[in-house]
Protein backbone atom coordinates (compact mmCIF):
# COMPACT_ATOMS: atom_id res chain seq x y z
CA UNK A 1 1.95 -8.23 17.24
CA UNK A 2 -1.22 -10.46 17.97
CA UNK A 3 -3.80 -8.50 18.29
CA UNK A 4 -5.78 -10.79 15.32
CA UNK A 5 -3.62 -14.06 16.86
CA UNK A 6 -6.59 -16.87 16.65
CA UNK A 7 -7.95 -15.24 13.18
CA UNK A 8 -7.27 -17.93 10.04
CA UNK A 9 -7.32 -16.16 7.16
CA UNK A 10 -7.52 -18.03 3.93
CA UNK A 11 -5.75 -16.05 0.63
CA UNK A 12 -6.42 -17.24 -2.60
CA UNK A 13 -4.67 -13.68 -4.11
CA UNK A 14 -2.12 -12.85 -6.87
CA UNK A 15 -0.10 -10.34 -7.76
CA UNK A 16 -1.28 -7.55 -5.18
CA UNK A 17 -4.27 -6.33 -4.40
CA UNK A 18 -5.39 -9.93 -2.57
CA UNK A 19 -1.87 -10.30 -1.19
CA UNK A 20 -1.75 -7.26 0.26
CA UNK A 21 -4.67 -7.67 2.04
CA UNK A 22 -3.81 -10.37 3.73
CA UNK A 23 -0.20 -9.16 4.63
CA UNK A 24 -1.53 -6.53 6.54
CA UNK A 25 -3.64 -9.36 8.33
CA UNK A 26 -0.83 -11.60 8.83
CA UNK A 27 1.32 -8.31 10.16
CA UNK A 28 -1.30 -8.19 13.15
CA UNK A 29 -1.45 -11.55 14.10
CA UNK A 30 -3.51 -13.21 11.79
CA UNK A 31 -2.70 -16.81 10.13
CA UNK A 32 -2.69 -16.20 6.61
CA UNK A 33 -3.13 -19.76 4.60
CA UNK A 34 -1.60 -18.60 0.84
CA UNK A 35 -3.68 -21.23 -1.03
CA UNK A 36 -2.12 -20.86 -4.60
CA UNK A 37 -2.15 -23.10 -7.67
CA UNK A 38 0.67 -26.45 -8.49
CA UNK A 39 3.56 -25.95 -10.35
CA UNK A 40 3.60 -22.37 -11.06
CA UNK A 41 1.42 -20.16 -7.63
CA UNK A 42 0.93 -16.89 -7.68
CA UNK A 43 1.85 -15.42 -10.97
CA UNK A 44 4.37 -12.58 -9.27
CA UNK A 45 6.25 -14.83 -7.89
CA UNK A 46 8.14 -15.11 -11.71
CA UNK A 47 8.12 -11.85 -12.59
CA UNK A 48 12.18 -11.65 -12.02
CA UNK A 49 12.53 -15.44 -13.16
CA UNK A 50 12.27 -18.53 -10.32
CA UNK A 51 9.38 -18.39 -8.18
CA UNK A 52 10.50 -16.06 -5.38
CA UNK A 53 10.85 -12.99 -7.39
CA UNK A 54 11.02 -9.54 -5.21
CA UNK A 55 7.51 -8.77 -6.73
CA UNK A 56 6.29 -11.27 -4.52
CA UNK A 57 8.19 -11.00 -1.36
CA UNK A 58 7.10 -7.55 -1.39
CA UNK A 59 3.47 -8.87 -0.09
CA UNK A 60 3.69 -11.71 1.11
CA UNK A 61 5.35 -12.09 4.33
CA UNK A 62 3.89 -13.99 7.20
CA UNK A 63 1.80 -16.48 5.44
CA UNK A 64 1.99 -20.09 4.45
CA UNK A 65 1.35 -21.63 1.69
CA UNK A 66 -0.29 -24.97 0.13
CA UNK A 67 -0.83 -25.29 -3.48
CA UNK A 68 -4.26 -26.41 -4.06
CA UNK A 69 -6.01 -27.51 -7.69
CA UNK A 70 -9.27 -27.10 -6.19
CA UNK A 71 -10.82 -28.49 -9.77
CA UNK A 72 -9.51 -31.84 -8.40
CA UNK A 73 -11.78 -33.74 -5.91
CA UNK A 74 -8.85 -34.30 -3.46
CA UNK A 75 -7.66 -30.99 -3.27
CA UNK A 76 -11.02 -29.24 -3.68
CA UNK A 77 -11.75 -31.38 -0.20
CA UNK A 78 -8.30 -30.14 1.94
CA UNK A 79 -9.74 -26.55 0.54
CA UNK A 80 -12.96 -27.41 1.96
CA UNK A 81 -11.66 -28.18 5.12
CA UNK A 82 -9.39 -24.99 5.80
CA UNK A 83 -12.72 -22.91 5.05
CA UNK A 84 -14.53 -24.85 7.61
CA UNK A 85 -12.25 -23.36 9.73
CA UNK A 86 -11.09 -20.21 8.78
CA UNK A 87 -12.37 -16.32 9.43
CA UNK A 88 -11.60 -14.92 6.43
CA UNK A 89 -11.25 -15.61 2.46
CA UNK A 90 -9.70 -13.42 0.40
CA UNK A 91 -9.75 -13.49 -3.74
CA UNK A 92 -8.66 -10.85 -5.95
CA UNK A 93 -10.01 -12.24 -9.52
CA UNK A 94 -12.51 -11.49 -12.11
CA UNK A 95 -16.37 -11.46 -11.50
CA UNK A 96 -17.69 -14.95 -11.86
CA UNK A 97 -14.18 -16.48 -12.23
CA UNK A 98 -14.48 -17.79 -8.40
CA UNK A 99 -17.54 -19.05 -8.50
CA UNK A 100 -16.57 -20.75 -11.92
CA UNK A 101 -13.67 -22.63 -10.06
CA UNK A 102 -15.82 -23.27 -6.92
CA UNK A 103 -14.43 -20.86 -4.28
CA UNK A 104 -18.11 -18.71 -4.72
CA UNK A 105 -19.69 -17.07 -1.67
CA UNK A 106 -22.78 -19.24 -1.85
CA UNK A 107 -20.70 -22.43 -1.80
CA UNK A 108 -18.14 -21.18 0.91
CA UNK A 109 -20.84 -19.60 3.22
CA UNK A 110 -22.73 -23.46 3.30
CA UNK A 111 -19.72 -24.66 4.52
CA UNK A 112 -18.96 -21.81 7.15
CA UNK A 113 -21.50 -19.30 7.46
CA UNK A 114 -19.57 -17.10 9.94
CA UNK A 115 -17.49 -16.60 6.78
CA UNK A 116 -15.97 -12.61 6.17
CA UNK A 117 -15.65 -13.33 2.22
CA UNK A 118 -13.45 -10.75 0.85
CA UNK A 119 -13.61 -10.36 -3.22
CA UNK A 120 -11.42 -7.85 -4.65
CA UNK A 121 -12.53 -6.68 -8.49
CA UNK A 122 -11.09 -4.30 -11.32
CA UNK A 123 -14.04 -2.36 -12.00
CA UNK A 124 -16.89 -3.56 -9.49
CA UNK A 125 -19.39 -7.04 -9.32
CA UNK A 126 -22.09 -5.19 -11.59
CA UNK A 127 -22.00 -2.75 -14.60
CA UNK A 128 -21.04 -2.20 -18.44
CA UNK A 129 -17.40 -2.68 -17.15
CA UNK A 130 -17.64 -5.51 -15.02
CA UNK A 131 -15.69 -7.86 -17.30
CA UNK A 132 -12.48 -5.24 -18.26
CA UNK A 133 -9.39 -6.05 -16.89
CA UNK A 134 -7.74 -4.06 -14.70
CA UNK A 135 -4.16 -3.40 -13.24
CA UNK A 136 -2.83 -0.73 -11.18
CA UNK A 137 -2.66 1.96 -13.58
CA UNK A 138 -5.86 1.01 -15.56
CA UNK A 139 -7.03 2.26 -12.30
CA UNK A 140 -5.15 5.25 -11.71
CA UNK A 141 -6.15 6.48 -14.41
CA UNK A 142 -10.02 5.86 -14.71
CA UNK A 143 -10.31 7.29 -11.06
CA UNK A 144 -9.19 10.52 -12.47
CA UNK A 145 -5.81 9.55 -10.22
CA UNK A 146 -3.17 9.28 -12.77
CA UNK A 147 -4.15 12.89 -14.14
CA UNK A 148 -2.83 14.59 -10.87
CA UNK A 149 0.66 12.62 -11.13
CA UNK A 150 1.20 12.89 -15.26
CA UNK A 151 3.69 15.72 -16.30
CA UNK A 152 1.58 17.42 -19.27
CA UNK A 153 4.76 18.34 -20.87
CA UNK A 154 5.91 14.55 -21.20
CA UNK A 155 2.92 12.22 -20.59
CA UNK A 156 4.15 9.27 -18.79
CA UNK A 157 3.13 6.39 -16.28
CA UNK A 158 5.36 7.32 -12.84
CA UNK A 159 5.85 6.26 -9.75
CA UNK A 160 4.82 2.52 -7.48
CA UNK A 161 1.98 0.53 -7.86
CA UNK A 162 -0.52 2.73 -5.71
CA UNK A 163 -3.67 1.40 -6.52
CA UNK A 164 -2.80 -2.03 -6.38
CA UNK A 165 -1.85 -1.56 -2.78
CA UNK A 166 -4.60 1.06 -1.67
CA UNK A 167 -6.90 -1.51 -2.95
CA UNK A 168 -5.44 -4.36 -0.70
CA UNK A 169 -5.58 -1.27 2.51
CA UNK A 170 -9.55 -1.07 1.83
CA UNK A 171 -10.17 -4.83 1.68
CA UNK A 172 -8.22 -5.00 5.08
CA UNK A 173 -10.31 -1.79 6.54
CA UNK A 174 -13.50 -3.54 5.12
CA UNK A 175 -12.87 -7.93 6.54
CA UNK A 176 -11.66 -6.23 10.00
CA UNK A 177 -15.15 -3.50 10.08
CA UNK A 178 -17.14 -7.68 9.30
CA UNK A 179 -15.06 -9.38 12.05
CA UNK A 180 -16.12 -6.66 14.21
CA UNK A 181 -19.62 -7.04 13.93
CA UNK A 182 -19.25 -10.96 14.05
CA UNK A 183 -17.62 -10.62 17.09
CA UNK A 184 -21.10 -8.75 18.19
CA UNK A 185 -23.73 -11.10 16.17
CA UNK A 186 -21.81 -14.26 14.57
CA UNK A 187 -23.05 -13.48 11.07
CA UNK A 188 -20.12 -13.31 8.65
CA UNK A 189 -20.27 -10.85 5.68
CA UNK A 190 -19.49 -10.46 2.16
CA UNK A 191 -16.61 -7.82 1.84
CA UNK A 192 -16.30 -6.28 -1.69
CA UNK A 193 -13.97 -4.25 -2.93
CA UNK A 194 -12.89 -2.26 -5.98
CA UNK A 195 -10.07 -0.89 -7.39
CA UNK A 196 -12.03 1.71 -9.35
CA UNK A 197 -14.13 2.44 -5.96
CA UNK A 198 -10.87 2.53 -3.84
CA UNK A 199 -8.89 5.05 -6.23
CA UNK A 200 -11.66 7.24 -6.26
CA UNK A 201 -11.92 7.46 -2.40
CA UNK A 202 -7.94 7.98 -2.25
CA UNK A 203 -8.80 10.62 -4.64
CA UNK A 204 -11.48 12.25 -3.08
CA UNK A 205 -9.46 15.57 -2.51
CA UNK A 206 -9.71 16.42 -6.12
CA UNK A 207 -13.55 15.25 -6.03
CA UNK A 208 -14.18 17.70 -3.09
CA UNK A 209 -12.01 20.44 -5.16
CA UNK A 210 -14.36 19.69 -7.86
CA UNK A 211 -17.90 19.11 -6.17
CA UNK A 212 -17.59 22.23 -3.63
CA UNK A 213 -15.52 24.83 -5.55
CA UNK A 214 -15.98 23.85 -9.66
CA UNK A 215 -12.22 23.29 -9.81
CA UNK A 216 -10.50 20.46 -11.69
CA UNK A 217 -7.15 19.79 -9.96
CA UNK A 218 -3.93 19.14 -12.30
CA UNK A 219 -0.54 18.13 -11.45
CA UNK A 220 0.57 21.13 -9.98
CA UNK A 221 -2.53 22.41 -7.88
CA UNK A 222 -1.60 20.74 -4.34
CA UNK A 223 1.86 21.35 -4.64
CA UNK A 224 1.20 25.46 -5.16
CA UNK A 225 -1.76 25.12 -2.49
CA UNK A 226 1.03 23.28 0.13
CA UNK A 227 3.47 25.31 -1.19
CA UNK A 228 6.15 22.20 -1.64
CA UNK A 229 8.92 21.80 -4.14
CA UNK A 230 12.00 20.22 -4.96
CA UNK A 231 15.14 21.74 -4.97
CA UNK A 232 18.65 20.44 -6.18
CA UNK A 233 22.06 21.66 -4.41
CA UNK A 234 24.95 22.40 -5.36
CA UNK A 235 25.81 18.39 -5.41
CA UNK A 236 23.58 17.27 -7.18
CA UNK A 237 21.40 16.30 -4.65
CA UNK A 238 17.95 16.94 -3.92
CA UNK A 239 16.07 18.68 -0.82
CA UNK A 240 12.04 18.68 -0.50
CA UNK A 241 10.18 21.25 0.99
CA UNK A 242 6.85 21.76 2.55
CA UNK A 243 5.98 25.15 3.62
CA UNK A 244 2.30 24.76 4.14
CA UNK A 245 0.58 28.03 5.86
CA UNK A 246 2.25 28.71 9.17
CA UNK A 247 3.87 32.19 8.79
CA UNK A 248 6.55 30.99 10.86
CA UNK A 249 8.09 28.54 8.31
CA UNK A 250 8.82 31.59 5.61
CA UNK A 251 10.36 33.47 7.83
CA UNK A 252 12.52 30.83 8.99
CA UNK A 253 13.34 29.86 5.18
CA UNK A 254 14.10 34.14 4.40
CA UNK A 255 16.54 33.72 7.25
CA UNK A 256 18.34 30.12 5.99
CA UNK A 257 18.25 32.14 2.74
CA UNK A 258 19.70 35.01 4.04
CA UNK A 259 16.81 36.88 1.70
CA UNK A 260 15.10 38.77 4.41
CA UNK A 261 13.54 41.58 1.88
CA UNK A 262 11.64 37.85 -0.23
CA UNK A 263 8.33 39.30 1.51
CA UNK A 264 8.65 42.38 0.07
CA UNK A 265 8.35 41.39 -3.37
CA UNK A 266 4.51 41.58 -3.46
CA UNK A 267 4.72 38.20 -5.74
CA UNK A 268 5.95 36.80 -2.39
CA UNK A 269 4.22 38.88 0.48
CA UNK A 270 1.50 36.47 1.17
CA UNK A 271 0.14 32.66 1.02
CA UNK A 272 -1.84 33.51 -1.83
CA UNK A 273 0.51 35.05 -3.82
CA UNK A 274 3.06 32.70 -3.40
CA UNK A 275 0.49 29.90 -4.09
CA UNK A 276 -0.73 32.38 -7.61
CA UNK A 277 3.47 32.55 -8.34
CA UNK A 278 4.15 29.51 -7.40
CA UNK A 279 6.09 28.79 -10.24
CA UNK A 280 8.05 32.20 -10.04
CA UNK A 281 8.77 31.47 -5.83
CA UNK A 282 10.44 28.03 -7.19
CA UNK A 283 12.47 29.76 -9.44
CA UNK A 284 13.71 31.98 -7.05
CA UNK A 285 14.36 29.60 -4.46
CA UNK A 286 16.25 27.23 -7.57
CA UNK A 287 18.66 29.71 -8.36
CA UNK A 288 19.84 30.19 -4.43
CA UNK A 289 19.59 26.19 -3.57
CA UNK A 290 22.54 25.75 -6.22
CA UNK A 291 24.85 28.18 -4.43
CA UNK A 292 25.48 25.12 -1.32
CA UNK A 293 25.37 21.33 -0.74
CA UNK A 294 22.75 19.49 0.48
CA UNK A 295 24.33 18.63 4.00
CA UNK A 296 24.63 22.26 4.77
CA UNK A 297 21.05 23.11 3.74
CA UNK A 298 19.45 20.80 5.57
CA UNK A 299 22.02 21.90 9.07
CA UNK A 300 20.19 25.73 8.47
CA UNK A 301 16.69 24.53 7.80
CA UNK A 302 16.46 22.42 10.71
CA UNK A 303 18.14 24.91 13.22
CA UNK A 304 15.36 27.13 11.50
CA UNK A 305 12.45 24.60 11.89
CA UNK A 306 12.11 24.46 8.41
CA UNK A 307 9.75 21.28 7.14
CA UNK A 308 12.33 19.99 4.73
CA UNK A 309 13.85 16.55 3.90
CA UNK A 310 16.67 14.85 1.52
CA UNK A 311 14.93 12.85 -1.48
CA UNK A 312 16.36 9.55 -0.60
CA UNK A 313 16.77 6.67 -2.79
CA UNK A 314 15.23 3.10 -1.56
CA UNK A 315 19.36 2.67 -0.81
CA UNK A 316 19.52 5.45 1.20
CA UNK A 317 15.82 6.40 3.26
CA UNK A 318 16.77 3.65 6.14
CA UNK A 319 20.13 4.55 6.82
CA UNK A 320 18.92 7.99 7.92
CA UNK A 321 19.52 8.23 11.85
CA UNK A 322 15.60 8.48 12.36
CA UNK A 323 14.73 5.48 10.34
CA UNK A 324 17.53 3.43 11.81
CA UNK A 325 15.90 4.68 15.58
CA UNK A 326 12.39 3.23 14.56
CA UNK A 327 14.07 0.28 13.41
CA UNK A 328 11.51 0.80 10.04
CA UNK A 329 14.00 -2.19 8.31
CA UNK A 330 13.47 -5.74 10.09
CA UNK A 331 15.50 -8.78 8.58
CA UNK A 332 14.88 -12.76 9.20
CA UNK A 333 16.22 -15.43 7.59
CA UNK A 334 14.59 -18.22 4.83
CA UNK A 335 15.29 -21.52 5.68
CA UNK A 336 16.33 -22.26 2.02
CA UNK A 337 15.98 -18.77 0.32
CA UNK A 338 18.09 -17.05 2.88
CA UNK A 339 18.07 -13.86 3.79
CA UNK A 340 15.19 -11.68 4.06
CA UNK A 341 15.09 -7.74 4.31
CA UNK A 342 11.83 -5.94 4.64
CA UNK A 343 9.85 -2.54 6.11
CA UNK A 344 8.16 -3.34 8.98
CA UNK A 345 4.10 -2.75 9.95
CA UNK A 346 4.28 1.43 10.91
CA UNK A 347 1.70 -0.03 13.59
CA UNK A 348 2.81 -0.31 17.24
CA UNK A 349 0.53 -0.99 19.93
CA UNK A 350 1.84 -0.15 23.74
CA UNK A 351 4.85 1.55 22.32
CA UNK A 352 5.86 -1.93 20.87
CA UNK A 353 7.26 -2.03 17.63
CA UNK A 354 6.46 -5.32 15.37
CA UNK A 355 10.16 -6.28 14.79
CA UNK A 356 9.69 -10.10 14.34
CA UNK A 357 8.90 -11.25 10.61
CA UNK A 358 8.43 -14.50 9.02
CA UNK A 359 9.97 -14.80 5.42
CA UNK A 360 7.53 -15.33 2.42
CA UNK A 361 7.32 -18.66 2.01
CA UNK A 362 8.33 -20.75 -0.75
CA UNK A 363 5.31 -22.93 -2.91
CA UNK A 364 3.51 -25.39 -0.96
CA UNK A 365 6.33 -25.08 1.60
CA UNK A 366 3.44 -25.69 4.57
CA UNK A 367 1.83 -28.26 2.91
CA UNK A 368 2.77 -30.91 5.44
CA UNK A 369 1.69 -28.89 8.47
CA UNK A 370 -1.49 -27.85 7.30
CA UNK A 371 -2.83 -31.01 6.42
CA UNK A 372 -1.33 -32.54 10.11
CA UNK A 373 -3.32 -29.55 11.78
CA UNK A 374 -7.04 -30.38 9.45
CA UNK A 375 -6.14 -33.87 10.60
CA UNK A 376 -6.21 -33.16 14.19
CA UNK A 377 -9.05 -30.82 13.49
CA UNK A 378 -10.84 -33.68 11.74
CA UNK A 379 -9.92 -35.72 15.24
CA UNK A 380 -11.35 -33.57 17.50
């Protein structure tokens, strides 16, 4: 897309919350360096056995990568030299671990002090919990997140890595607000970023709930508020629905129901009773979903308007006609990996969708070029 093309961004991230912040870089133009360790890299790139495991194609696409011991004179200097020259560093581990290993703000800023140095934590630089490590629900849950997703009745972890990735979407927000202002003064900043600060902002609906009304939210309160549900059909399959507060969409969903006494039921005759029965509405609407398939549910709700959708499976949400039109699914191929499938950037600029994607690389599979391009650096 270029809109960062001339912006080096060195990554020194694993699993996700670094990587992701630099493949939403790289998605806009950026050159993303992957500087990872010999032999092994990022640890996600195992996680399914080899070293090009889905866990780690998931974030890493358009970057290169050089594996770098920076412990080692030799390879501390070819790290030294893409700093000189980059925008942006990126690391994603403990407090004090960087500095320990000699990739510290002090020591990078000497050697570029236009520097945006990005350092992702678990729990914050400062503190009693400083020091605790942290992974994606470890976060969820001490942001008060996990509590709103948790079904009381069988307490489990659900769902996709959340914070992880909102964490890498706030370090992205936060090195492009710095390369703003550089652009304006030349002074580089240090960008830090949390995952317990970053859950808590992506939670700050139930905050607000709490601070300005005394309420603690649970599980259930948005989905009564929004009036949504899930309902299954007849075959098996499931159809959401968000009904929200327009009058308009309940009358529209008593006509696909062929119910058009439901508002006369005073459980039913208003928003706020159907947010205080919620659970009664659901039941309701349950028992009449079963009587019909899926395909012909979802023909009456949209010739009614009705905000309603399938619940697709990962195999299934692309192949709907809409998805296919946006072309959401983009597909290269790995010189020695081979194929590559992935979901595009949702960013177009100019009505231009981002269709062209490079495949994660392989270790140290850039190793050669980068060192030709310091060298003619070095030259000039």
């Amino acid at each position: 897309m270029g809109v960062l093309d001339g912006v080096r961004v060195i990554e020194q991230g694993t699993f996700i919350t670094g990587p992701a912040a630099g493949m939403l870089l790289a998605d806009l133009g950026a050159d993303v360096i992957k500087v990872e360790q010999p032999g092994t890299g990022d640890p996600f790139r195992a996680f399914k056995g080899g070293l090009y495991s889905p866990h780690y194609q998931a974030y890493n696409r358009n970057k290169r990568s050089i594996a770098l011991d920076i412990r080692t004179d030799a390879d501390r200097a070819v790290f030294d030299d893409l700093i000189r020259g980059a925008d942006v560093y990126i690391q994603n581990f403990r407090p004090g671990a960087a500095e320990k290993m000699g990739a510290g703000e002090e020591r990078l800023r000497a050697l570029n002090p236009g520097l945006v140095y990005c350092a992702i934590s678990g729990f914050g630089e400062s503190g009693p919990s400083k020091l605790r490590p942290s992974y994606d629900t470890v976060a969820q849950a001490a942001s008060g997140y996990l509590h709103l997703l948790v079904n009381p009745e069988n307490p489990r972890v659900v769902g996709p890595a959340i914070a992880d990735a909102m964490t890498g979407f706030y370090a992205a927000y936060g090195i492009l607000g710095a390369l703003y202002e550089r652009s304006r003064t030349g002074r580089g900043r240090k960008v830090h970023v949390s995952m317990l600060e970053s859950m808590c902002h992506f939670n700050i609906d139930a905050f607000t709930h709490w601070f300005s009304a005394g309420v603690v939210m649970g599980p259930y309160s948005r989905p009564s508020a929004s009036q949504s549900c899930v309902l299954a059909c007849s075959d098996g399959r499931w159809i959401a629905l968000h009904m929200s507060s327009p009058e308009k969409f309940w009358q529209g969903l008593a006509e696909v129901i062929e119910r058009p006494t439901l508002f006369d039921d005073p459980r039913f005759a208003d928003r706020f009773a159907r947010i205080e029965n919620h659970e009664a509405l659901i039941a309701e609407l349950a028992a009449i979903f079963r009587t019909r398939r899926s395909e012909e549910w979802c023909a009456r709700l949209e010739a009614r308007d009705v905000p309603h959708a399938r619940v697709y499976k990962a195999d299934e949400a692309l192949e709907d006609p809409q998805a296919k039109h946006l072309q959401i699914e983009v597909a290269t191929e790995h010189p020695t990996m081979g194929p590559f499938r992935t979901v595009r950037t949702p960013v177009s600029y100019d009505g231009a969708r981002a269709l062209a994607v490079k495949a994660p690389p392989v270790l140290d599979e850039h190793r050669e070029e980068i060192l030709r391009e310091l060298g003619r650096r070095a030259a000039e």
